[in-house]
N, C-alpha and C. Protein backbone atom coordinates (compact mmCIF):
# COMPACT_ATOMS: atom_id res chain seq x y z
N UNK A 1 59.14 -48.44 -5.93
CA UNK A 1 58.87 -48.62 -4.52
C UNK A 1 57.76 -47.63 -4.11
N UNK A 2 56.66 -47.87 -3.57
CA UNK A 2 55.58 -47.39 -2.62
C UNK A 2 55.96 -46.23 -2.17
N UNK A 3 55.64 -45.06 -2.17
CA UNK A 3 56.06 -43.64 -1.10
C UNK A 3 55.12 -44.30 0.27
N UNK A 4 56.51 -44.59 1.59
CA UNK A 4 55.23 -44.02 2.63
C UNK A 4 54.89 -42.67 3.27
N UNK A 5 53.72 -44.13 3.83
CA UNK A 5 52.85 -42.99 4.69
C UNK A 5 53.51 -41.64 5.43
N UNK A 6 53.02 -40.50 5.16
CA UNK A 6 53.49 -39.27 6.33
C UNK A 6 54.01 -39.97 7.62
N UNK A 7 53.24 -40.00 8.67
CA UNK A 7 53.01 -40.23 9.93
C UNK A 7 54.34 -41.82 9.95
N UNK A 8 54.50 -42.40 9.06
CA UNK A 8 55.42 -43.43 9.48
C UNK A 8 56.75 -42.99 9.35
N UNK A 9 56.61 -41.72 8.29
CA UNK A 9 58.35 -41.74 7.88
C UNK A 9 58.37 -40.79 9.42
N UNK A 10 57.54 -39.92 9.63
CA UNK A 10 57.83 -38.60 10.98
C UNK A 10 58.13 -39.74 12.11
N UNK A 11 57.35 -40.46 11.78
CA UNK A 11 57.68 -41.89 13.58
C UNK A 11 59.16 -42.18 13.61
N UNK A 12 59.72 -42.68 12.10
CA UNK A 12 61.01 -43.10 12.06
C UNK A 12 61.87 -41.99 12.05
N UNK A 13 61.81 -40.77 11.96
CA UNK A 13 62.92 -39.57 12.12
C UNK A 13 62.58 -39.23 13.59
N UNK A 14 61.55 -39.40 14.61
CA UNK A 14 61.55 -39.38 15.86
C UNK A 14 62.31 -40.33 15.96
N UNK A 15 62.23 -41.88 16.11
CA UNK A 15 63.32 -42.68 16.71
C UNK A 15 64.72 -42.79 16.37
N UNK A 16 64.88 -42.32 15.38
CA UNK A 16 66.08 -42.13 14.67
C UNK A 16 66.96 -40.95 15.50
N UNK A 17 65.94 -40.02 15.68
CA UNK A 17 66.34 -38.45 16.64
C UNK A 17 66.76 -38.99 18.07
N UNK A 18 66.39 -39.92 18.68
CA UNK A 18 66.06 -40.73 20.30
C UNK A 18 66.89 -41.38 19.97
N UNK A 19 67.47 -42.46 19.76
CA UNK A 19 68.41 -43.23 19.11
C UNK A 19 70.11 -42.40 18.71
N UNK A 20 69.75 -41.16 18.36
CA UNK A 20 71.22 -41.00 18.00
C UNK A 20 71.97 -39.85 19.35
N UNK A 21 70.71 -39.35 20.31
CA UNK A 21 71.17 -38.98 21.16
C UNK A 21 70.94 -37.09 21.12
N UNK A 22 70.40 -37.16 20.29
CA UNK A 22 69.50 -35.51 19.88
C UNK A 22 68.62 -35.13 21.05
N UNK A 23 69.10 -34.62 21.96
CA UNK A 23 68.04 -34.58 22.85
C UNK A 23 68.97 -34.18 24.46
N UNK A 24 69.73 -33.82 24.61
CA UNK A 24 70.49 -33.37 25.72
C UNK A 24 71.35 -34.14 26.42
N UNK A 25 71.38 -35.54 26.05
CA UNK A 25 72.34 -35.84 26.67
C UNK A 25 74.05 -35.56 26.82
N UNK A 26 74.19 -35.87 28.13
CA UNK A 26 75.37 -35.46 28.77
C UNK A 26 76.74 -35.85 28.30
N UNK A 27 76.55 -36.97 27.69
CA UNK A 27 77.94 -38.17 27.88
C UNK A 27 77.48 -38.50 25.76
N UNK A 28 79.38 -37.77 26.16
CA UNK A 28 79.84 -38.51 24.52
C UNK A 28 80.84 -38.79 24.77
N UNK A 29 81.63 -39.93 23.91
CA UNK A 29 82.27 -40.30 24.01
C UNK A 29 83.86 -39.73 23.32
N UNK A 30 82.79 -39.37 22.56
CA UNK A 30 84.05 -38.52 21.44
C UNK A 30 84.74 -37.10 21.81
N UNK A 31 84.02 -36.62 23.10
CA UNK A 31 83.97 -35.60 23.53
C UNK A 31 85.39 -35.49 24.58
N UNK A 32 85.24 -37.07 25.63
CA UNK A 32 85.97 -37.11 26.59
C UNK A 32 87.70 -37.38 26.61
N UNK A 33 87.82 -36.63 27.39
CA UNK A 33 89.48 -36.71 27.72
C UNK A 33 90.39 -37.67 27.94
N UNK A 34 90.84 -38.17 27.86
CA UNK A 34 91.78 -39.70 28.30
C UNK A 34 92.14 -39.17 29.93
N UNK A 35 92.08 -40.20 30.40
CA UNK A 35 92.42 -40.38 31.64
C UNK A 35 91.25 -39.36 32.81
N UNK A 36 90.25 -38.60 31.91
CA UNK A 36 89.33 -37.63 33.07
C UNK A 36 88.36 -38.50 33.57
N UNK A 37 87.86 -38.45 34.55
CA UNK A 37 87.15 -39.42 35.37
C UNK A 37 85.89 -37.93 35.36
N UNK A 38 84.70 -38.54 34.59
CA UNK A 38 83.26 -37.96 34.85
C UNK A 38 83.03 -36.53 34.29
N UNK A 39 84.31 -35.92 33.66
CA UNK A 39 83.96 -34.82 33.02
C UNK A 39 83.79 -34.87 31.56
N UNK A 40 83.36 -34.12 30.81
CA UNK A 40 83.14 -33.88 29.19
C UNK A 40 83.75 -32.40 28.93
N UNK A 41 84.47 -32.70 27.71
CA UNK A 41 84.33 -31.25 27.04
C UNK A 41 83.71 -30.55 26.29
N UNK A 42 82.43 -31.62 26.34
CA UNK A 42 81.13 -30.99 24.80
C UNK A 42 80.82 -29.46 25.51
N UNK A 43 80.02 -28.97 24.82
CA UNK A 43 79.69 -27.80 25.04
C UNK A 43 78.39 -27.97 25.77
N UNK A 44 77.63 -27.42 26.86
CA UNK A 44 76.45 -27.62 27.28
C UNK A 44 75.21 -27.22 26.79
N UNK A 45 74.31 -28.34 26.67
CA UNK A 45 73.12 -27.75 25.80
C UNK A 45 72.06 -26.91 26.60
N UNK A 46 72.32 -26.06 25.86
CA UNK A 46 70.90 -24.79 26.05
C UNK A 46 69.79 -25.49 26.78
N UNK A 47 69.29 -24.87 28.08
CA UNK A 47 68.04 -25.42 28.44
C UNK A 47 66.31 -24.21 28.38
N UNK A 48 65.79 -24.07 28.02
CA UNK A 48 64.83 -23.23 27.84
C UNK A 48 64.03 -22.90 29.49
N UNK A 49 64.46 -21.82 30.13
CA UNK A 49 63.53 -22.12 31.15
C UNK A 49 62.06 -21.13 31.00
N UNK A 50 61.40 -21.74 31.88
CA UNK A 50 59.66 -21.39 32.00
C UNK A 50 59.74 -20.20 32.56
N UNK A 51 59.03 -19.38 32.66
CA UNK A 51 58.98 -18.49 33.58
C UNK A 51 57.37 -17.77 33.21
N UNK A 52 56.83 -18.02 32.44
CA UNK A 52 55.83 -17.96 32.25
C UNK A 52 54.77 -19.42 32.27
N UNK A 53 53.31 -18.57 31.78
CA UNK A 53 52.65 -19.84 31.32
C UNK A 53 52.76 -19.95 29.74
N UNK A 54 53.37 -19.68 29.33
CA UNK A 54 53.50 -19.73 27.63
C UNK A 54 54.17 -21.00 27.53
N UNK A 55 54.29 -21.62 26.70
CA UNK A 55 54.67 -23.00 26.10
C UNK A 55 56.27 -22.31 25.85
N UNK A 56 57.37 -23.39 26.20
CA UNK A 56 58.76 -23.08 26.19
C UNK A 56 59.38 -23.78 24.86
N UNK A 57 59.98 -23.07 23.88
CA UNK A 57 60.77 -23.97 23.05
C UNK A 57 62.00 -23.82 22.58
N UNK A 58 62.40 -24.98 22.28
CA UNK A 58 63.84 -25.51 22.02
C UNK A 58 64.02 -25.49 20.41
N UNK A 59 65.30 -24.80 19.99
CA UNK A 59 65.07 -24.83 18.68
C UNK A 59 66.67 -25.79 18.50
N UNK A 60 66.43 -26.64 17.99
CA UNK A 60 67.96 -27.33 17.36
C UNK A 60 68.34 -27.19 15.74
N UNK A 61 69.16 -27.99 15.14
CA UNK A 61 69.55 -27.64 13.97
C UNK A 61 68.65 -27.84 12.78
N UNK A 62 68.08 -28.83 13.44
CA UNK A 62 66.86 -29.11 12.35
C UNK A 62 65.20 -28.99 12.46
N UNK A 63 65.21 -28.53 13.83
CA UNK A 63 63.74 -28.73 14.10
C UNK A 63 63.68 -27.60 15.28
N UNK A 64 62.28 -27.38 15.49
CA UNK A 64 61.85 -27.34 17.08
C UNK A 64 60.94 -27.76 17.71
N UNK A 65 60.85 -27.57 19.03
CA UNK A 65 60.16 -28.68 19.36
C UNK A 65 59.64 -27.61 20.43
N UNK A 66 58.21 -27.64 20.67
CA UNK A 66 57.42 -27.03 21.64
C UNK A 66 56.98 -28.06 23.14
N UNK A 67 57.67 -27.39 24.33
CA UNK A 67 57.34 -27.98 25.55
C UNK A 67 56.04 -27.49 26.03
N UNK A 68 54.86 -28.37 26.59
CA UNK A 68 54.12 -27.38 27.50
C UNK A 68 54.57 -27.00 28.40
N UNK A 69 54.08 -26.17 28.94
CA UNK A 69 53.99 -25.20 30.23
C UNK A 69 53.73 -26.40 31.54
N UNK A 70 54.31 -26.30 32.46
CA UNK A 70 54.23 -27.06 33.57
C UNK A 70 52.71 -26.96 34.33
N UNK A 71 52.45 -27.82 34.71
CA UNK A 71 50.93 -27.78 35.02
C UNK A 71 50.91 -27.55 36.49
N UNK A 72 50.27 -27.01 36.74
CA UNK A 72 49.77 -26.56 38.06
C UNK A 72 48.75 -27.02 39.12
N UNK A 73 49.53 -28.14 40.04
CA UNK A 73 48.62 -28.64 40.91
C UNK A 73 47.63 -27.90 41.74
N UNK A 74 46.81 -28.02 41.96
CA UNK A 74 45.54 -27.36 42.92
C UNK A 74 45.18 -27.94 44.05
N UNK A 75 45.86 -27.54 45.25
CA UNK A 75 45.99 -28.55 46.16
C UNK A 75 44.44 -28.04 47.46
N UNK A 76 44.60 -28.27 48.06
CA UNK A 76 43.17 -28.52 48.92
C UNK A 76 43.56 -29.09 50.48
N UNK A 77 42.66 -28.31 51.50
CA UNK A 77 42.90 -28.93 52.70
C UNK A 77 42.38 -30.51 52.69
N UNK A 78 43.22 -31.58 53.35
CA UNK A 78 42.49 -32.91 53.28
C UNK A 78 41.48 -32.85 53.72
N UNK A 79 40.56 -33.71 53.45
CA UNK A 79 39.33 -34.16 53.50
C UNK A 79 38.19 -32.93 52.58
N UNK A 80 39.03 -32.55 52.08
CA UNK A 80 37.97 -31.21 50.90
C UNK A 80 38.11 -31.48 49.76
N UNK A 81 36.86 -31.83 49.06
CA UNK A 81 36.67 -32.24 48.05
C UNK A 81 35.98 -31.28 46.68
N UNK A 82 35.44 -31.29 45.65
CA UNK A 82 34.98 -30.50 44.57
C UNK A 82 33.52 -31.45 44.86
N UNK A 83 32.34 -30.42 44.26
CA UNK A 83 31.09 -31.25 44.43
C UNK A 83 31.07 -31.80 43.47
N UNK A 84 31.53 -32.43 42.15
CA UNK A 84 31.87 -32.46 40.39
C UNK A 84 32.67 -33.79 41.13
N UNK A 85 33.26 -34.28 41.90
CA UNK A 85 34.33 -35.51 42.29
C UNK A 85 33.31 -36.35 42.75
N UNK A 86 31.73 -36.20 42.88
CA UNK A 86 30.88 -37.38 43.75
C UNK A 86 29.72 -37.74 42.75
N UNK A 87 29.63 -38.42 42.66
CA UNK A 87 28.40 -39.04 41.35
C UNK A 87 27.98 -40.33 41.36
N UNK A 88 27.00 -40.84 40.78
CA UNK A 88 26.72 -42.50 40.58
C UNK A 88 28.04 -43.09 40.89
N UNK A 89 29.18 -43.36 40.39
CA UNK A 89 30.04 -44.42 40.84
C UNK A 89 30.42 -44.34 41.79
N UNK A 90 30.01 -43.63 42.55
CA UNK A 90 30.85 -43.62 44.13
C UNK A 90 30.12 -44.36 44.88
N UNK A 91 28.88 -44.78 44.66
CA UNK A 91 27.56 -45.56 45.25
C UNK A 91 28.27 -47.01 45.30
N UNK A 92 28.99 -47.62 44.08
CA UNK A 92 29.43 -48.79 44.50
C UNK A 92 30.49 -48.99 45.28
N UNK A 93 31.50 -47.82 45.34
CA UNK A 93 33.06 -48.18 46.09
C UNK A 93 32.60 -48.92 47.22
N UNK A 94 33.39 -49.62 47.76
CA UNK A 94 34.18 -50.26 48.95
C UNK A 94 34.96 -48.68 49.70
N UNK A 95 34.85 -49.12 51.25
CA UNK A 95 35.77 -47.35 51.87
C UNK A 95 36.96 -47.57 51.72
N UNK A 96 37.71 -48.21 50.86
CA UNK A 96 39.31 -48.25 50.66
C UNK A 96 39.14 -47.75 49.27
N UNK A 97 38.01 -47.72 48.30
CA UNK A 97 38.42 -47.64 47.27
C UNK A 97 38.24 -45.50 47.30
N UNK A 98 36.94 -45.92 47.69
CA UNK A 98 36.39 -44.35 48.14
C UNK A 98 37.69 -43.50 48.54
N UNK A 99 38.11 -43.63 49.62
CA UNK A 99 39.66 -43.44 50.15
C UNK A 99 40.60 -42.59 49.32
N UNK A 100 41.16 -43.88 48.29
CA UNK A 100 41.91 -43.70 47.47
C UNK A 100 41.57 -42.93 46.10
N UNK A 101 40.09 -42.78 45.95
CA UNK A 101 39.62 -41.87 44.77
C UNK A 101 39.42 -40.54 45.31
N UNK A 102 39.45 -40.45 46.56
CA UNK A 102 39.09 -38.76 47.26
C UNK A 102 40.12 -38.54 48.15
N UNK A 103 40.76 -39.19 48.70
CA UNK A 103 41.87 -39.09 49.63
C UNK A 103 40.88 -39.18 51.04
N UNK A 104 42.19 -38.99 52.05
CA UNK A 104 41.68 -39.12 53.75
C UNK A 104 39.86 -38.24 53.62
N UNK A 105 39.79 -38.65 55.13
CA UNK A 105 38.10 -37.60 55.01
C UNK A 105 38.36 -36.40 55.86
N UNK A 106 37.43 -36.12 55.89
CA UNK A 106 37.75 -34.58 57.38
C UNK A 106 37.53 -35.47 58.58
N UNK A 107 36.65 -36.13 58.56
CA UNK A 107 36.33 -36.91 59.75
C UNK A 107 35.79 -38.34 59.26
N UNK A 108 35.71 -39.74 60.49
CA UNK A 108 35.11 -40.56 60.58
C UNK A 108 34.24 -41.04 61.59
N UNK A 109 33.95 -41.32 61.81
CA UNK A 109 32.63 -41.16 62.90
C UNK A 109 31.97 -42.37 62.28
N UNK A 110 31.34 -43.03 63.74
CA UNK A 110 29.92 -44.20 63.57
C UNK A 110 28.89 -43.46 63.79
N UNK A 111 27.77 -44.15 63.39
CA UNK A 111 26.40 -43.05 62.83
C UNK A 111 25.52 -43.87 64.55
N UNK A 112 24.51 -43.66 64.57
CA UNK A 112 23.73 -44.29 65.82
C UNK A 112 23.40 -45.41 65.55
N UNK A 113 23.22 -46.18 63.91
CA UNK A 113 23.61 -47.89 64.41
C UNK A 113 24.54 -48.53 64.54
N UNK A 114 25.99 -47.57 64.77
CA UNK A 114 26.93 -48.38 64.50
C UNK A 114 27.41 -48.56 63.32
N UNK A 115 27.28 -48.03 62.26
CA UNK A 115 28.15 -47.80 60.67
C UNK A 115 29.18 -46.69 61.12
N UNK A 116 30.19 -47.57 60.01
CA UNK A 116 31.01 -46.66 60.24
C UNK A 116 30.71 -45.56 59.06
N UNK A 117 30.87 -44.40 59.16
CA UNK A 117 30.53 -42.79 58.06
C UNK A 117 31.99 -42.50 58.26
N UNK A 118 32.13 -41.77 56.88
CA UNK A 118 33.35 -40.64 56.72
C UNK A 118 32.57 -39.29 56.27
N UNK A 119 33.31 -38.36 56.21
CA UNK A 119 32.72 -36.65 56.00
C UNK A 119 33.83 -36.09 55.31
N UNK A 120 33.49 -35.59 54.06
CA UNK A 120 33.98 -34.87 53.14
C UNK A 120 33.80 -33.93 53.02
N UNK A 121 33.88 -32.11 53.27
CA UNK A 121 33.73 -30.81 53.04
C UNK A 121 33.86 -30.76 51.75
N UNK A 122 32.71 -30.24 51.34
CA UNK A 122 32.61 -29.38 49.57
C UNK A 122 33.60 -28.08 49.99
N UNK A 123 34.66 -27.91 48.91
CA UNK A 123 35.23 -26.41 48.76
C UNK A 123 34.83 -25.27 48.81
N UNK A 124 33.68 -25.45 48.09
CA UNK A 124 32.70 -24.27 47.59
C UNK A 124 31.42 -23.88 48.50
N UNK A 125 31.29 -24.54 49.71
CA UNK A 125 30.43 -24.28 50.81
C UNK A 125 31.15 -25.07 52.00
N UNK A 126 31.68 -24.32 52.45
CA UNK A 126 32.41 -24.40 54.11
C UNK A 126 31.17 -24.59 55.00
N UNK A 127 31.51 -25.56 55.89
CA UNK A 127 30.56 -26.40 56.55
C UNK A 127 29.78 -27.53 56.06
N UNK A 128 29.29 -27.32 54.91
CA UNK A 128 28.84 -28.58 54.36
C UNK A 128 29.56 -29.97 53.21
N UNK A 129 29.16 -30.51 53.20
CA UNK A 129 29.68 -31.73 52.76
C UNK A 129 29.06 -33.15 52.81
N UNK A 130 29.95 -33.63 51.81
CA UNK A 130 29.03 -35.43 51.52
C UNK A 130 29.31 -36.17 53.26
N UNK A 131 28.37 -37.12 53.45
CA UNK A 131 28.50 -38.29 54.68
C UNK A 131 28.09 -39.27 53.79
N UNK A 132 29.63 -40.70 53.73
CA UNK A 132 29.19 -41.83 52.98
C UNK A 132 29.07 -42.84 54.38
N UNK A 133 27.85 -43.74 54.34
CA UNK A 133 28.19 -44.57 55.20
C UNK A 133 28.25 -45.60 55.20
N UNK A 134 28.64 -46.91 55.63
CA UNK A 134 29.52 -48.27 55.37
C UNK A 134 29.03 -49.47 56.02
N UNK A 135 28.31 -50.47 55.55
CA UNK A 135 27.99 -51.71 56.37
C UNK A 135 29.14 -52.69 55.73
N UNK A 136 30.18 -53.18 56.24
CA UNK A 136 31.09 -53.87 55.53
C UNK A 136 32.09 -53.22 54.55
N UNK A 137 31.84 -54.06 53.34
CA UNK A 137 32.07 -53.57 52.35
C UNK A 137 31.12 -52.70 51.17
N UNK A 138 29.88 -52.63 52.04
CA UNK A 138 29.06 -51.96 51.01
C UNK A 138 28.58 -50.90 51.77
N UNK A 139 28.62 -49.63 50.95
CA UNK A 139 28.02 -48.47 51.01
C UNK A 139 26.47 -48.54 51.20
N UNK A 140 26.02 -47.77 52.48
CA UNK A 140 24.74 -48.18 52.51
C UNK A 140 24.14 -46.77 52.27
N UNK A 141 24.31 -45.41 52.56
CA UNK A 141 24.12 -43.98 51.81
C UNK A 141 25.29 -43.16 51.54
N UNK A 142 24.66 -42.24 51.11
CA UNK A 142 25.40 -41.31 50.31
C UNK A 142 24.60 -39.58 50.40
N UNK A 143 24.80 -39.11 51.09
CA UNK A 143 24.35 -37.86 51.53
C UNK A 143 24.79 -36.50 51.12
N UNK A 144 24.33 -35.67 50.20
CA UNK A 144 25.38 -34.42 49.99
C UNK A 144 24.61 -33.16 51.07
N UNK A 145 25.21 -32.66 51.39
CA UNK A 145 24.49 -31.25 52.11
C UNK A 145 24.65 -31.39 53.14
N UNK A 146 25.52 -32.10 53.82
CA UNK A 146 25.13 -32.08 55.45
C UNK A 146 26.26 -30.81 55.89
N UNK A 147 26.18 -30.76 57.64
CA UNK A 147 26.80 -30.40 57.94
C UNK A 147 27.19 -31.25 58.51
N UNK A 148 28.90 -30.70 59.20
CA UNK A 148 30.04 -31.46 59.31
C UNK A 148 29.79 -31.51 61.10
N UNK A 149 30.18 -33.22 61.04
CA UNK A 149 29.84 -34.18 62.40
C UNK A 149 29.85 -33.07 63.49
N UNK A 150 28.82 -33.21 64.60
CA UNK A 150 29.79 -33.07 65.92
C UNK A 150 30.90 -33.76 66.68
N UNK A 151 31.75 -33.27 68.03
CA UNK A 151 32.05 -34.85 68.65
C UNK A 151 31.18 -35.46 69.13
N UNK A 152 31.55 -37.06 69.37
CA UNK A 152 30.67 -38.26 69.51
C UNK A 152 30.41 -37.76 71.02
N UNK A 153 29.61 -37.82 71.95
CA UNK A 153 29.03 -37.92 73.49
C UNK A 153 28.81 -39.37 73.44
């Protein structure tokens, strides 16, 4: 018989591992009490907590297994964007798509023919920012550097 491949026999001792329940679950059967409603008597499995940024790991009987480190969102006032988030493809969006690839704007505002514009603040220079503006569904500019709208008079 053929030796296999590395990578197929490691695939089949992963599903084999997932499959037999190696992995924290709660509920055995062999564990439970007659007549207990929702409790177990297994022993509880070890959970590794983070407390750093170092990678957390779990060591079991046969293996271990390295978790990453939880990732760290970078959140932003709405309508503030990175100048690295605006490039050639933003020239074609539709303003729903625009929207949904940058989130809300700082502002929206019609320009003096009557387009509707949104205004995006760059992070990295307070006060300035992109103005996209909108005939329909098509983007008719795309402006980086401005400063941010007045109110309309």
């Amino acid at each position: 018989m053929p030796a296999a491949p590395l990578g197929s026999v490691a695939a089949v001792l992963c599903l084999l591992a997932a499959l037999s329940g190696c992995g924290g679950s709660s509920s055995s059967t062999s564990s439970r009490v007659p007549g207990a409603t929702g409790t177990s008597t297994a022993a509880p499995t070890p959970s590794a907590s983070v407390t750093s940024g170092a990678p957390a790991t779990t060591t079991g009987a046969s293996s271990t297994t390295v978790h990453p480190a939880p990732r760290r969102r970078r959140t932003r006032a709405p309508g503030t964007i990175s100048n690295d988030q605006v490039g050639e493809t933003v020239l074609t969006l539709t303003p729903a798509q625009l929207r949904r690839r940058l989130g809300p704007p700082a502002s929206a505002y019609l320009d003096a023919g009557g387009n509707p514009c949104v205004y995006y603040e760059v992070a990295s220079t307070p006060g300035r920012g992109w103005r996209f503006c909108f005939h329909g569904q098509k983007m008719l500019s795309a402006t980086g550097n401005q400063p941010r709208p007045g109110p309309v008079r």
